[in-house]
C-alpha atoms as a PDB file:
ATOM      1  CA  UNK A   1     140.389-122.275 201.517  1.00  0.00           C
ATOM      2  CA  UNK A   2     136.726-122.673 203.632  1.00  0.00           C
ATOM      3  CA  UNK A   3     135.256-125.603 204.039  1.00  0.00           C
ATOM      4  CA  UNK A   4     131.647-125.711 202.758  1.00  0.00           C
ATOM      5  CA  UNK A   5     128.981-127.324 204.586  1.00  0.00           C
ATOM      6  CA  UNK A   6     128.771-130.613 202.577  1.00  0.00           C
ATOM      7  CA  UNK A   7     132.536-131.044 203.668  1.00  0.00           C
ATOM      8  CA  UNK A   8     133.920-129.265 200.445  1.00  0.00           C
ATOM      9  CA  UNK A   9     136.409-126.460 200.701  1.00  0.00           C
ATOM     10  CA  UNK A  10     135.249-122.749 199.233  1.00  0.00           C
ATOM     11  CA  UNK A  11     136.768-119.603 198.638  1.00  0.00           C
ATOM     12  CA  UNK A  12     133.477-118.198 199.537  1.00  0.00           C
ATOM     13  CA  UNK A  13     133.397-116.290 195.936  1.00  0.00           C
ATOM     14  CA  UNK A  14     129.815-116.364 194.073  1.00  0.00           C
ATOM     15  CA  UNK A  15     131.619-118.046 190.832  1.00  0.00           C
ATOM     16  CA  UNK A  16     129.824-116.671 187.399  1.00  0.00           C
ATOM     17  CA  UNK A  17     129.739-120.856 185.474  1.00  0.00           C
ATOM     18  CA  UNK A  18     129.346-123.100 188.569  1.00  0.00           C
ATOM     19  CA  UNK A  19     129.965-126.677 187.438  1.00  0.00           C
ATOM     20  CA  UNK A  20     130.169-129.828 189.375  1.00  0.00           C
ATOM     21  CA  UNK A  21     132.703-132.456 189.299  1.00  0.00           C
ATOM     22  CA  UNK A  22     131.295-135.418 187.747  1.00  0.00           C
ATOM     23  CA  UNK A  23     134.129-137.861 189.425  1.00  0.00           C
ATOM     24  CA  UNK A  24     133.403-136.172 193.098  1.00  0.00           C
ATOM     25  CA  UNK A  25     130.218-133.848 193.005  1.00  0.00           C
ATOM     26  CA  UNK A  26     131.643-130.842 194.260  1.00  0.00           C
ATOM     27  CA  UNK A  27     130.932-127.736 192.520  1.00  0.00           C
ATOM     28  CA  UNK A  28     133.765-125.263 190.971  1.00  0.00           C
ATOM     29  CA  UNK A  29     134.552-122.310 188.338  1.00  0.00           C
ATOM     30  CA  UNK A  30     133.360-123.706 184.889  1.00  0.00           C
ATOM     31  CA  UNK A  31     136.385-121.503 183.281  1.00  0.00           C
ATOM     32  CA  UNK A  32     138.966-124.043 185.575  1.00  0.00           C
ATOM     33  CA  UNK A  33     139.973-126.874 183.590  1.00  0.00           C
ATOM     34  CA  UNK A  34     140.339-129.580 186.136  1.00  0.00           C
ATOM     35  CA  UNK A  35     138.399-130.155 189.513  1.00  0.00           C
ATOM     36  CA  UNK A  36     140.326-128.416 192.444  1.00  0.00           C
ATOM     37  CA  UNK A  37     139.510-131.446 194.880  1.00  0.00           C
ATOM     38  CA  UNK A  38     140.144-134.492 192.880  1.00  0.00           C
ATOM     39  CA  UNK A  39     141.808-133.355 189.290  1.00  0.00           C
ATOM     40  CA  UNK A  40     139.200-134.785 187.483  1.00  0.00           C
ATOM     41  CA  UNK A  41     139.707-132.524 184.222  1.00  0.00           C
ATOM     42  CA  UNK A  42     136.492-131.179 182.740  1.00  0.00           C
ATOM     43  CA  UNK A  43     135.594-131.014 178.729  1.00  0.00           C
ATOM     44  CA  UNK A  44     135.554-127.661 178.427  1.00  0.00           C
ATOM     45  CA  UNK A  45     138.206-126.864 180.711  1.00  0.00           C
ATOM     46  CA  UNK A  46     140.627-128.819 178.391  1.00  0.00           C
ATOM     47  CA  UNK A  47     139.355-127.671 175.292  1.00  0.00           C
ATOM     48  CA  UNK A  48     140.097-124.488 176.481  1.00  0.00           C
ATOM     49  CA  UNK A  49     143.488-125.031 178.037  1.00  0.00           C
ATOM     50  CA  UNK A  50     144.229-126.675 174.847  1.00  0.00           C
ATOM     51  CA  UNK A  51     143.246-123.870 172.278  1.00  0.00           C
ATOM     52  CA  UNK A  52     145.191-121.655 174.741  1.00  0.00           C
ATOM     53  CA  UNK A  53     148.314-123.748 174.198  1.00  0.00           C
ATOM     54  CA  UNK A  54     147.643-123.381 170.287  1.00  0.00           C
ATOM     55  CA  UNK A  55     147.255-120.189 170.063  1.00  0.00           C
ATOM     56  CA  UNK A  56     150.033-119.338 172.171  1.00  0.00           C
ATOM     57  CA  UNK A  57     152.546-121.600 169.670  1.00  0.00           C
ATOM     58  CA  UNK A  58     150.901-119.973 166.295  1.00  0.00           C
ATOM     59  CA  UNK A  59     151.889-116.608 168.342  1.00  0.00           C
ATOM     60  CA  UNK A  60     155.725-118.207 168.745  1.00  0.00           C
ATOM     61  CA  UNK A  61     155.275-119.529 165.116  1.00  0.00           C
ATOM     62  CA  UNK A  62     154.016-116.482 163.571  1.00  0.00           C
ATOM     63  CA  UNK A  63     157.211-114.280 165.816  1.00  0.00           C
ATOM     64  CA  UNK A  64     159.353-116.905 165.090  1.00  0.00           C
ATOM     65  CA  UNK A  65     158.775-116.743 161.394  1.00  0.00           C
ATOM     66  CA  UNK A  66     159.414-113.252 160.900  1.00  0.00           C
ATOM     67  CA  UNK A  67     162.953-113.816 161.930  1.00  0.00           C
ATOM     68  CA  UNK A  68     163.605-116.200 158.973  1.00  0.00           C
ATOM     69  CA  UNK A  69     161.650-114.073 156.968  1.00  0.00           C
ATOM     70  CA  UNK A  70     163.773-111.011 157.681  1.00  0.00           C
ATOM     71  CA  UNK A  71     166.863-112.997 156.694  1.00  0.00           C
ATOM     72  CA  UNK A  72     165.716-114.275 153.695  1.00  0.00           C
ATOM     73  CA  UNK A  73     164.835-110.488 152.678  1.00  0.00           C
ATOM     74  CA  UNK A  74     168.779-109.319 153.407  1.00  0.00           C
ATOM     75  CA  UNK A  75     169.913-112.692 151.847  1.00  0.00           C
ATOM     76  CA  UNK A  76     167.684-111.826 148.996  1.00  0.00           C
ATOM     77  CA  UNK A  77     168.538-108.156 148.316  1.00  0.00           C
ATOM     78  CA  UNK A  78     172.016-109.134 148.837  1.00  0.00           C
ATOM     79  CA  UNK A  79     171.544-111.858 145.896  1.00  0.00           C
ATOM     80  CA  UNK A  80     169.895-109.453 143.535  1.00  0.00           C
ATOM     81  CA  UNK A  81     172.336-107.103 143.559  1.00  0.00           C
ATOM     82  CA  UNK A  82     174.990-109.230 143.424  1.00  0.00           C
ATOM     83  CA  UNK A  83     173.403-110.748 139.742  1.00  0.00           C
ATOM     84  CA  UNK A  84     172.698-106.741 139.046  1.00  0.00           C
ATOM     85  CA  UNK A  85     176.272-106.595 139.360  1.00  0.00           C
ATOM     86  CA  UNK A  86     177.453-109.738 137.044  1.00  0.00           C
ATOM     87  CA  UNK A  87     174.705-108.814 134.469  1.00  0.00           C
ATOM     88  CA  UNK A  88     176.112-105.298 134.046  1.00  0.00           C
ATOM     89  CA  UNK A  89     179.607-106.673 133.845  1.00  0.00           C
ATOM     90  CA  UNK A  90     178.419-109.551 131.781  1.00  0.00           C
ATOM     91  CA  UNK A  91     176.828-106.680 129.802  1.00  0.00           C
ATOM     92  CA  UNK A  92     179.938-104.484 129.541  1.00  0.00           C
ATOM     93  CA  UNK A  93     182.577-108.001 128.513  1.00  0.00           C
ATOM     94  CA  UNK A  94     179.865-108.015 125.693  1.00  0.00           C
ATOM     95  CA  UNK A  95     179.126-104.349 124.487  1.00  0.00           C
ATOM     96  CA  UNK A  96     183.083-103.681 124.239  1.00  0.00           C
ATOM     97  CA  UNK A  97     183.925-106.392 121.273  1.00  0.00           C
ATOM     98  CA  UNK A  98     180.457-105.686 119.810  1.00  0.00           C
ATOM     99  CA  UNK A  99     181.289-101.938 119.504  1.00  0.00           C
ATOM    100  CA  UNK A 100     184.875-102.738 118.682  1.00  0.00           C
ATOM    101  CA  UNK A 101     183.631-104.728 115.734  1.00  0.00           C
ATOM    102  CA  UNK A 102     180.959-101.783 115.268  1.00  0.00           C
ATOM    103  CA  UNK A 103     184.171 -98.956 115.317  1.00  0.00           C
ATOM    104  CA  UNK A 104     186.114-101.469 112.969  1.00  0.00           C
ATOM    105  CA  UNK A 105     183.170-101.369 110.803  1.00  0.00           C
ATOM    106  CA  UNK A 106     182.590 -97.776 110.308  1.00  0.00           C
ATOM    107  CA  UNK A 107     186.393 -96.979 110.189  1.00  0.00           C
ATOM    108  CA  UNK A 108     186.373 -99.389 106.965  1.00  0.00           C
ATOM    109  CA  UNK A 109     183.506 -98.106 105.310  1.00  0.00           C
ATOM    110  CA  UNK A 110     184.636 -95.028 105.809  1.00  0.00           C
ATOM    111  CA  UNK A 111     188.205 -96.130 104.024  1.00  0.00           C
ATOM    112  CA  UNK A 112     186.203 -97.427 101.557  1.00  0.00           C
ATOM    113  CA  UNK A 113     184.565 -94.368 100.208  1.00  0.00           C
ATOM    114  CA  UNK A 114     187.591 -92.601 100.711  1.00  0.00           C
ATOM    115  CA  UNK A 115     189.117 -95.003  98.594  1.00  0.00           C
ATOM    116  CA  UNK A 116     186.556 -94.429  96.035  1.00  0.00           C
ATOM    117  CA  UNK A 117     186.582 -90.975  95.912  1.00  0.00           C
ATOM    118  CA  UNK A 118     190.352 -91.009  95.083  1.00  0.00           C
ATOM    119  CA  UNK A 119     190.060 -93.633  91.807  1.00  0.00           C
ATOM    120  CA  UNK A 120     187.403 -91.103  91.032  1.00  0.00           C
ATOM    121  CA  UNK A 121     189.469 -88.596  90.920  1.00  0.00           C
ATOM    122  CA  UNK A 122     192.506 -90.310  89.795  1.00  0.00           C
ATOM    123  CA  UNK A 123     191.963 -92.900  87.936  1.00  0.00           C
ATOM    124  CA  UNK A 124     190.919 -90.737  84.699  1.00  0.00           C
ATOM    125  CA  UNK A 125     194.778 -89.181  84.983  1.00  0.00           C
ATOM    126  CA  UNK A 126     196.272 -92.770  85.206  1.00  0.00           C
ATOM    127  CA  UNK A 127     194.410 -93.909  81.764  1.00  0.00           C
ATOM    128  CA  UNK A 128     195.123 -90.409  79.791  1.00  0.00           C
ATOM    129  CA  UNK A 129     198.673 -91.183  80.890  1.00  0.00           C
ATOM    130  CA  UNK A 130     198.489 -94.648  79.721  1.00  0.00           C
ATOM    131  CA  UNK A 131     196.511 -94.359  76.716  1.00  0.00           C
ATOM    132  CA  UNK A 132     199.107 -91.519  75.951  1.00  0.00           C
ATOM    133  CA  UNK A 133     202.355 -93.677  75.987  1.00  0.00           C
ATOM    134  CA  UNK A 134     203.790 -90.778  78.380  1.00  0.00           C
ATOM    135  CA  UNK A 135     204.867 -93.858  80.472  1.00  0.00           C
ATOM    136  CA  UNK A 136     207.741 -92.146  82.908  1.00  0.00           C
ATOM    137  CA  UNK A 137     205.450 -89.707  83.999  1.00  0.00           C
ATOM    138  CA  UNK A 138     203.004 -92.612  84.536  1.00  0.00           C
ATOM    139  CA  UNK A 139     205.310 -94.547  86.763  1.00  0.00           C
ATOM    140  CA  UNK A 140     206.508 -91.145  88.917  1.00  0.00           C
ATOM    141  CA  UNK A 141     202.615 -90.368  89.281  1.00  0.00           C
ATOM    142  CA  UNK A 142     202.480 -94.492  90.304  1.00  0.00           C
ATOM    143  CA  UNK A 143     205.080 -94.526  92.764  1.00  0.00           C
ATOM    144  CA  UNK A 144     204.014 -91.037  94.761  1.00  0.00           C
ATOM    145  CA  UNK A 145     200.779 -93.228  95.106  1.00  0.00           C
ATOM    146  CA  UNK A 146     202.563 -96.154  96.205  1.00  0.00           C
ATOM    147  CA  UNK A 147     204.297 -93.656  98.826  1.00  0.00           C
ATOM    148  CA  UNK A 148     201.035 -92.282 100.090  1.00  0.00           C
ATOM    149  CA  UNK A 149     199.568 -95.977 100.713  1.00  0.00           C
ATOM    150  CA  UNK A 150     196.837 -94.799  98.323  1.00  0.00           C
ATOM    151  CA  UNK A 151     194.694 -98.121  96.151  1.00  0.00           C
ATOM    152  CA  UNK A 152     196.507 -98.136  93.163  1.00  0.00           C
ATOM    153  CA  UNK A 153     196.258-101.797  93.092  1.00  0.00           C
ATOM    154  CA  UNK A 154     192.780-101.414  92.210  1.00  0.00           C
ATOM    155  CA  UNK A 155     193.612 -99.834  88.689  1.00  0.00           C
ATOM    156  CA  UNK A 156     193.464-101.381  86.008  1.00  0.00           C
ATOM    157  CA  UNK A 157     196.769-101.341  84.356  1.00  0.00           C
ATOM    158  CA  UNK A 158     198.252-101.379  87.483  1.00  0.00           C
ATOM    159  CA  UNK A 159     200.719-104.677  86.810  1.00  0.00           C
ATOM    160  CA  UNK A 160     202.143-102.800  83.834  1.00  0.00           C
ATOM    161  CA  UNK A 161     202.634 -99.938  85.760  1.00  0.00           C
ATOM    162  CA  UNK A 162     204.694-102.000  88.302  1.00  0.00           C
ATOM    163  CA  UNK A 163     206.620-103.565  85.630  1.00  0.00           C
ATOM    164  CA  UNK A 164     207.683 -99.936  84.479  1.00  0.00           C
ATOM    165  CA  UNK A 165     208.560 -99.313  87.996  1.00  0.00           C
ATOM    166  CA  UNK A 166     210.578-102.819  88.281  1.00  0.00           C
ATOM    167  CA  UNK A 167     212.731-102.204  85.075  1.00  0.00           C
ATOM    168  CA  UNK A 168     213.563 -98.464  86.546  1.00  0.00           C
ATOM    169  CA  UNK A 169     214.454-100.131  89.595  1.00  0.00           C
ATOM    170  CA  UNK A 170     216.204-102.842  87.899  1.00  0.00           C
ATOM    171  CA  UNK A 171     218.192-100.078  85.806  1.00  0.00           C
ATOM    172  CA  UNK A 172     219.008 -98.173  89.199  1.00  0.00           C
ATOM    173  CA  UNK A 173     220.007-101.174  91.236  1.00  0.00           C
ATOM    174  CA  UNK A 174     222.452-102.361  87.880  1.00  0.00           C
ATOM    175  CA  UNK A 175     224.037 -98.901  88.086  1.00  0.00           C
ATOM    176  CA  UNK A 176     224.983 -98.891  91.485  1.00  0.00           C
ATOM    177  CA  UNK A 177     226.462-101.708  91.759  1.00  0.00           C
ATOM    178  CA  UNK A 178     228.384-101.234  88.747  1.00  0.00           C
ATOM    179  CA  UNK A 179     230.094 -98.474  90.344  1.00  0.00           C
ATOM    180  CA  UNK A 180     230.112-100.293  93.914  1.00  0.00           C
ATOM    181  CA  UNK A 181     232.317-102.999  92.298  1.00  0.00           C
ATOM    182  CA  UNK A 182     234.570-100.475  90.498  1.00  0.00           C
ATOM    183  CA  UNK A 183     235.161 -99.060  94.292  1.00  0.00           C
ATOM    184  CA  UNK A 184     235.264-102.544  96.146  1.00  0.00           C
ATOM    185  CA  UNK A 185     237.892-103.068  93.268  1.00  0.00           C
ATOM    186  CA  UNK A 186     239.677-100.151  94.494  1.00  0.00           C
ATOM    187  CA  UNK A 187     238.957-100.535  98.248  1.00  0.00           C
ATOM    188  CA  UNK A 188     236.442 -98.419  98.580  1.00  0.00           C
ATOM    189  CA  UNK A 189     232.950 -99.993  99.171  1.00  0.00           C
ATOM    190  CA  UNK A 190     232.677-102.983 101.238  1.00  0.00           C
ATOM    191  CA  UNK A 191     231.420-106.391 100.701  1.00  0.00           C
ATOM    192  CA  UNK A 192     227.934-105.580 102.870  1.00  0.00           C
ATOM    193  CA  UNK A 193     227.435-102.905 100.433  1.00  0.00           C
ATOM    194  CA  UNK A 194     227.613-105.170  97.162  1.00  0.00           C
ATOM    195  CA  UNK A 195     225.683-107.373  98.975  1.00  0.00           C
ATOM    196  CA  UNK A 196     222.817-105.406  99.338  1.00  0.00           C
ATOM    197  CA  UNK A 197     222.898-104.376  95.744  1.00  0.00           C
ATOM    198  CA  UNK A 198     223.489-108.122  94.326  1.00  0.00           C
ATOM    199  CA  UNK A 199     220.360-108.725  96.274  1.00  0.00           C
ATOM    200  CA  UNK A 200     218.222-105.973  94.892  1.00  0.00           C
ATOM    201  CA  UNK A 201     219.476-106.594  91.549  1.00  0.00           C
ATOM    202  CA  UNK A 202     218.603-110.286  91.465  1.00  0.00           C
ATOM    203  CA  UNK A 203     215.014-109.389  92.724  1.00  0.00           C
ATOM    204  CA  UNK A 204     214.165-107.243  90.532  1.00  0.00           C
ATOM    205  CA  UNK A 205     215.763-108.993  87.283  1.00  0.00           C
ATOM    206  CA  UNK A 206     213.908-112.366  88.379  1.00  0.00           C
ATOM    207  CA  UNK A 207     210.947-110.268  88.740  1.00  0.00           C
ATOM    208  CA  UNK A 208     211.657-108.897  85.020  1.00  0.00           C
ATOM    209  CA  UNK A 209     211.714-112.836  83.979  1.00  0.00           C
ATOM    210  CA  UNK A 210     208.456-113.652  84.603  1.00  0.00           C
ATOM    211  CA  UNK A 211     206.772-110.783  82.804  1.00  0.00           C
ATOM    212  CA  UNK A 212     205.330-113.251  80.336  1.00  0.00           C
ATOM    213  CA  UNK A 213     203.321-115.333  83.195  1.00  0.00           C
ATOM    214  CA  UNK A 214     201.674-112.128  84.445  1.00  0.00           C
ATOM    215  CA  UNK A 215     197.647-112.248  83.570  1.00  0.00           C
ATOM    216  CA  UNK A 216     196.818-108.495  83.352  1.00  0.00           C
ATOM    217  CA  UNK A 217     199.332-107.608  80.785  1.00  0.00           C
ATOM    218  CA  UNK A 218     197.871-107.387  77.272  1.00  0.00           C
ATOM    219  CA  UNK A 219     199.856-108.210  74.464  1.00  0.00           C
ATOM    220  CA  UNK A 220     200.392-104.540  73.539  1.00  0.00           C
ATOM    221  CA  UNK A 221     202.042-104.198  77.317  1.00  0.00           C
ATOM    222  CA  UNK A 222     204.186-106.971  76.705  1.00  0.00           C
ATOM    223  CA  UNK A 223     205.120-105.702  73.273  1.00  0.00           C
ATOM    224  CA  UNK A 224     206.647-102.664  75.028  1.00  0.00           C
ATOM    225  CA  UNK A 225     207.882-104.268  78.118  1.00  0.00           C
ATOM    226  CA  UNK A 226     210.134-107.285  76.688  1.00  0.00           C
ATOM    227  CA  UNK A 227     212.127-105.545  74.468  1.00  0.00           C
ATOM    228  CA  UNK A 228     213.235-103.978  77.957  1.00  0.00           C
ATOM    229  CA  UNK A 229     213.174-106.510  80.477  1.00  0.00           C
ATOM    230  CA  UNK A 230     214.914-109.475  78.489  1.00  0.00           C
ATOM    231  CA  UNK A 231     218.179-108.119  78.387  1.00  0.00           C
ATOM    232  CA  UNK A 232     218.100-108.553  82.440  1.00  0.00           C
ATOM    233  CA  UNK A 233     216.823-111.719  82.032  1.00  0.00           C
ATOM    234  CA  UNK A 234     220.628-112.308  80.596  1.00  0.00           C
ATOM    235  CA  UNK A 235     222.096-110.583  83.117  1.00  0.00           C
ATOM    236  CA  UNK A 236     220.633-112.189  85.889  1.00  0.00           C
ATOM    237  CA  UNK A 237     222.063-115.595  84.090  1.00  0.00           C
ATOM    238  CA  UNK A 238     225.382-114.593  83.567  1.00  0.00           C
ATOM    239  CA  UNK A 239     225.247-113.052  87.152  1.00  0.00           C
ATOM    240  CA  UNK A 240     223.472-115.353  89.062  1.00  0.00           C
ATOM    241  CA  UNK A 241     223.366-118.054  87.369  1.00  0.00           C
ATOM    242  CA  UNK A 242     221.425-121.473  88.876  1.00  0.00           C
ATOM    243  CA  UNK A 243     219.310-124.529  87.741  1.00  0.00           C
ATOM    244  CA  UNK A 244     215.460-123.983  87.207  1.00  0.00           C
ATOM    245  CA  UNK A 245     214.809-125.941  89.560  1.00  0.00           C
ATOM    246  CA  UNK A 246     216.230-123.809  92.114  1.00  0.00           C
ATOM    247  CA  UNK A 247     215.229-120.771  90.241  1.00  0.00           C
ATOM    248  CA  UNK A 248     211.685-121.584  91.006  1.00  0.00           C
ATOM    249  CA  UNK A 249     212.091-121.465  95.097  1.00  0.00           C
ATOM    250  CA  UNK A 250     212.553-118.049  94.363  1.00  0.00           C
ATOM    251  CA  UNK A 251     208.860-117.320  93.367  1.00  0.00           C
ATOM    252  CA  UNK A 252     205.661-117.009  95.871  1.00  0.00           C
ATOM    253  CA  UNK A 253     202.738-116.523  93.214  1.00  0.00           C
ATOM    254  CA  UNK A 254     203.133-114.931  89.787  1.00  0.00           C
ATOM    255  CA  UNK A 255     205.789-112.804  89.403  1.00  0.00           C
ATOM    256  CA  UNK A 256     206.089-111.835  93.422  1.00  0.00           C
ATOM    257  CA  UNK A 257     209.480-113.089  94.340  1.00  0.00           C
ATOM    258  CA  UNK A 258     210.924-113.657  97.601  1.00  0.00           C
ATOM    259  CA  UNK A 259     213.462-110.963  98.808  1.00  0.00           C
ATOM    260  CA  UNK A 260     214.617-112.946 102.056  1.00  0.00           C
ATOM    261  CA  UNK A 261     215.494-116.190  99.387  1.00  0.00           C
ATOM    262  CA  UNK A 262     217.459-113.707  97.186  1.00  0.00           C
ATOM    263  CA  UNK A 263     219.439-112.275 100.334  1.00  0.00           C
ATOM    264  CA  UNK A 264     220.638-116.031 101.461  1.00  0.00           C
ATOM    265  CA  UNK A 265     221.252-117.020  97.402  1.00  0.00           C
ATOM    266  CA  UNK A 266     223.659-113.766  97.330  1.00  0.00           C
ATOM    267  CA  UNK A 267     225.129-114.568 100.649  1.00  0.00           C
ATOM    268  CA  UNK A 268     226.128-117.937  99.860  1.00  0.00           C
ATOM    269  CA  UNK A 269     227.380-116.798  96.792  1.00  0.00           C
ATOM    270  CA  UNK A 270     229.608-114.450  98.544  1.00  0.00           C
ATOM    271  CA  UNK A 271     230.528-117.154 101.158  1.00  0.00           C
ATOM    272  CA  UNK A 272     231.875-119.804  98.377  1.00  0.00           C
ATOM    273  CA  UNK A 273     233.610-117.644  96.562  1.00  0.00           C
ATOM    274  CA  UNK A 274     231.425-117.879  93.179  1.00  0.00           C
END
């Protein structure tokens, strides 16, 4: 660099903001931000220098930031759909029972006024038949509903209807195994086979017993039906005969009677010999 006259080095360049050193007096560009010769730094020099600096680290900050910012997006959109994903499945885990319960729903109110629309049309037949005393067409008409799973129950004479059906079936069940004996007597039928029919026997006939107990017969039912069912009571005594006690292990509610009780009662019976 030149020397200048008062001993101070130049680059010989007509500087725009001359300043001079206040530590050594020599004269430099305002826009450095220290004195050339000594170091002395100047005020505005370092205010300068220093706003340079910060705006050079808010320009890192600000490129450094969009990095982070860029993640947090991916990270973000990767989050949503993720709970998109659990709410629709959370959605579907709770639509299916609701519209399960929904189906059930319909599919019994739709039984229902099915259901009503058959004692509509039925019932009326049931009570001419009843009121009529034509009671063997009244159980066969019974029974095919029975068959076709149809609500009977929901008829009013409906327990004396059963009880016609029970002392037919009681009078079937006697027969055959009447004539299964005379053939097990003459090796025919086995002892399975009377076993079955001892069982069926003794379920209806203790069925037949209780006829007294049941609530929706009227007195005019009963009239009819004891007359009928008391002469199995007898048999089932002189058949199967047991204590009361242990007659009454034989009943679930009313006159419902257990079939699986009578099927162990007739195969111990067999088993002993009695």
């Amino acid at each position: 660099m030149p020397a200048r006259q008062d001993g101070h080095p130049t680059d010989g360049t007509q500087m725009s903001e001359k300043i001079l050193c206040r530590s050594c007096g020599a004269e430099y560009d305002g826009r450095e931000t220290k004195c050339p010769w000594c170091g002395t730094r100047t005020d505005e020099g370092a205010e300068r220098e220093y706003m340079k600096k910060l705006s050079d680290v808010k320009d890192d900050l600000e490129g450094l930031s969009d990095i982070p910012e860029q993640s947090f997006r991916r990270n973000a959109g990767k989050q949503i759909r993720q709970i998109r994903w659990i709410l629709a499945f959370a959605a579907v885990l709770f639509l299916i029972p609701v519209c399960m319960m929904v189906s059930a729903e319909l599919r019994e109110r739709a039984a229902a006024k099915k259901a009503l629309a058959w004692e509509k049309e039925h019932f009326p037949e049931f009570n001419a038949l009843y009121q009529d005393g034509r009671y063997e067409e009244l159980a066969d008409r019974v029974e095919e509903a029975l068959d076709q799973e149809q609500p009977i129950w929901n008829w009013r004479h409906y327990s004396f209807a059963m009880a016609l059906i029970t002392l037919r079936s009681a009078e079937q069940c006697r027969e055959l195994l009447e004539q299964a004996e005379l053939s097990a007597a003459s090796g025919g039928s086995s002892s399975g086979d009377l076993q079955v029919f001892q069982t069926d026997l003794l379920f209806f006939e203790l069925r037949l017993e209780k006829l007294r107990e049941v609530r929706d017969l009227s007195k005019q039912d009963l009239d009819y039906l004891l007359p009928l069912a008391d002469p199995f009571a007898a048999d089932r005594k002189q058949r199967f005969p047991m204590t009361e006690e242990a007659l009454q292990a034989f009943y679930l509610e009313d006159w419902y009677v257990n079939y699986e009780t009578c099927r162990e009662y007739v195969q111990k019976q067999t088993s002993t010999g009695s």
